[in-house]
C-alpha atoms as a PDB file:
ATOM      1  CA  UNK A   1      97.469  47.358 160.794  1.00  0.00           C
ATOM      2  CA  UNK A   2      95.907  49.053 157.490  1.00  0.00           C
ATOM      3  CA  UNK A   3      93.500  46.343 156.321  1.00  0.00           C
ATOM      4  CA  UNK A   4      92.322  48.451 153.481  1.00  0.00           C
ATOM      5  CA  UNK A   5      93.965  47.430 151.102  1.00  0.00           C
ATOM      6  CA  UNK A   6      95.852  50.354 150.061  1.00  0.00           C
ATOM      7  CA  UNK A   7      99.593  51.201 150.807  1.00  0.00           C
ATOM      8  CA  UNK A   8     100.444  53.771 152.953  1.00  0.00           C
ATOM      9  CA  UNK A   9     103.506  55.664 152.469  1.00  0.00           C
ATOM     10  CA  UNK A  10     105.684  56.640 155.497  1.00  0.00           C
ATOM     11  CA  UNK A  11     108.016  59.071 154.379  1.00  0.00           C
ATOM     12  CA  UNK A  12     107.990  61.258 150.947  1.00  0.00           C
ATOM     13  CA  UNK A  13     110.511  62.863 149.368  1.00  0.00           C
ATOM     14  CA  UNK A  14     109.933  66.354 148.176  1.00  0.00           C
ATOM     15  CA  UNK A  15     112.956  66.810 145.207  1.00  0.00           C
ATOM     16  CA  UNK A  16     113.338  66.810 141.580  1.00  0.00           C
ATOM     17  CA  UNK A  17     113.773  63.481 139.635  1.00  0.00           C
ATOM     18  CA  UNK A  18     117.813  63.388 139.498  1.00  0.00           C
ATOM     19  CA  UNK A  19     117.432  64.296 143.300  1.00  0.00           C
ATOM     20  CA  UNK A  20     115.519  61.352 144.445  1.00  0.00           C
ATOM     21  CA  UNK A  21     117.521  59.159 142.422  1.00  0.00           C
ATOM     22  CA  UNK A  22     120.437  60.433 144.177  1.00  0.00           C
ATOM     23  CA  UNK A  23     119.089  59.700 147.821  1.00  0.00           C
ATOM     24  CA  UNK A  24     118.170  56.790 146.980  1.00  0.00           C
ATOM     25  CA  UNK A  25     121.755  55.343 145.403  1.00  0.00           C
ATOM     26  CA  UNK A  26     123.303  56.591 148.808  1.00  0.00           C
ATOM     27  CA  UNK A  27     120.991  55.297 151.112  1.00  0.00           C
ATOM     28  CA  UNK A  28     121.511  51.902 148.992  1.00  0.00           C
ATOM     29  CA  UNK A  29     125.193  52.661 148.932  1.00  0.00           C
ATOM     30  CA  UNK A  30     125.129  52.797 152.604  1.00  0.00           C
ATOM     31  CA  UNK A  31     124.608  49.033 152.499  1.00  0.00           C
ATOM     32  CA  UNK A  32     127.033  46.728 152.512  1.00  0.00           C
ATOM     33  CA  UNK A  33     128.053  45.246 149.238  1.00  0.00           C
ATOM     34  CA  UNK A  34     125.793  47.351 147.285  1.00  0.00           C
ATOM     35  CA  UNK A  35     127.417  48.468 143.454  1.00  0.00           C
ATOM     36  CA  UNK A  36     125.971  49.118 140.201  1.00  0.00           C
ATOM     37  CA  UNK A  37     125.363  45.822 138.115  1.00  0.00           C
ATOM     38  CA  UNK A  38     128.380  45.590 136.250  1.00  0.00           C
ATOM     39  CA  UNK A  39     127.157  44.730 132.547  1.00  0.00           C
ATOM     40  CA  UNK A  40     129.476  43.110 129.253  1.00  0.00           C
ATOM     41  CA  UNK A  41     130.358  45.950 127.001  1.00  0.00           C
ATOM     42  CA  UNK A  42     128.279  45.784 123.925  1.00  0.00           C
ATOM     43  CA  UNK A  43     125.839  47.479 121.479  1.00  0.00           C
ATOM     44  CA  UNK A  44     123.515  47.048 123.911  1.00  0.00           C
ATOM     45  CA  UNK A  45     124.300  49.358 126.642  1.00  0.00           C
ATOM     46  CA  UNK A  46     124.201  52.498 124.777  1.00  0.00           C
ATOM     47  CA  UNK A  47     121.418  51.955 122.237  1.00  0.00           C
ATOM     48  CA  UNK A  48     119.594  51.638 125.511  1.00  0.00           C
ATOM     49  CA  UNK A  49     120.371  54.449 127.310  1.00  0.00           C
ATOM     50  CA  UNK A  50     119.509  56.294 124.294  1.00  0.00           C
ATOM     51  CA  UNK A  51     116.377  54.746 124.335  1.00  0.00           C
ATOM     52  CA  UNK A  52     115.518  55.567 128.130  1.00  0.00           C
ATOM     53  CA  UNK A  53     116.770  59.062 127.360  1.00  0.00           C
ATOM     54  CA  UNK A  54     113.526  59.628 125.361  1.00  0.00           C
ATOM     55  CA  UNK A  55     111.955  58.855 129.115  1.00  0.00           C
ATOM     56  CA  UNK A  56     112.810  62.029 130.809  1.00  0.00           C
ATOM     57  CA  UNK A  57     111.816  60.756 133.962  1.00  0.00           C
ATOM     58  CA  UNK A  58     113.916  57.443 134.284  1.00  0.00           C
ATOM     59  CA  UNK A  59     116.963  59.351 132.872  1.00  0.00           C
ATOM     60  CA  UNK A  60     117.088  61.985 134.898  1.00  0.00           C
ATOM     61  CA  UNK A  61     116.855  58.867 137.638  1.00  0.00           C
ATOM     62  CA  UNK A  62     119.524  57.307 136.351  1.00  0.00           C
ATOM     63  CA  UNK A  63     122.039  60.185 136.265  1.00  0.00           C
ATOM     64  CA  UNK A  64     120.882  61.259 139.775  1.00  0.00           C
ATOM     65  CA  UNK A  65     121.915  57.377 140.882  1.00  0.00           C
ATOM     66  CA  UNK A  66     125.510  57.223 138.360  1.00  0.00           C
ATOM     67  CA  UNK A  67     126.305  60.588 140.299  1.00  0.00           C
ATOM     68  CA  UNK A  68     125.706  58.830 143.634  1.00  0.00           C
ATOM     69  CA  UNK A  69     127.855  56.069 142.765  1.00  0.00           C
ATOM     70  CA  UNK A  70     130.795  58.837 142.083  1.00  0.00           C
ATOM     71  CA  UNK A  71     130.386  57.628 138.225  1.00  0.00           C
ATOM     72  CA  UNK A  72     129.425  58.757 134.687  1.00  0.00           C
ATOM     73  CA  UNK A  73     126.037  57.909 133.312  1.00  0.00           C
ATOM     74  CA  UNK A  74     127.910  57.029 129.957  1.00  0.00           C
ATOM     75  CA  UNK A  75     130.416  54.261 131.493  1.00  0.00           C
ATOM     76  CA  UNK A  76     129.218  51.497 129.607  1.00  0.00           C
ATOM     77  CA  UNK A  77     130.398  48.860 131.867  1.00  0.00           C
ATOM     78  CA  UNK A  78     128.166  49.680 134.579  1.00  0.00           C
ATOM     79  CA  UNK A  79     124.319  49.644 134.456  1.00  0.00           C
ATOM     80  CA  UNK A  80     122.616  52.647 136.223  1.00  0.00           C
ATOM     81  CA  UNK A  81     118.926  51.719 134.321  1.00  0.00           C
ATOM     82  CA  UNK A  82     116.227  51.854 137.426  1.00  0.00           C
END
């Protein structure tokens, strides 16, 4: 057992942003019972996807994880935010 203090990371992965949010939307996929949060279509839901598109690195998450879920980033009933 580590009793530095520090957390040690087993495995790594090695691919762009969209990539990693893709592996990790199937390997939670892979679970049972595991879906997007459906959300209640409103202003909301796009105003802040716009806003998280201005954070290149959570967007590009987000459509990695929509295109895991075999669905579009801009289906507003469905919440793909990390």
């Amino acid at each position: 057992m580590d009793t530095s203090g520090f957390m040690t990371v087993g495995t790594s992965l090695e691919r762009d942003i969209y990539e990693i949010g893709s592996h990790l939307a199937s390997l939670a996929r892979s679970a049972p019972h595991v879906e997007p949060a459906s959300t209640f279509r409103d202003v909301a839901q796009p105003v802040q996807r716009e806003y998280v598109r201005g954070a290149t690195y959570h967007f590009e998450r987000m459509k990695g994880i929509a295109a895991a879920f075999d669905s579009k980033l801009d289906d507003d009933e469905l919440d793909f935010k990390p």
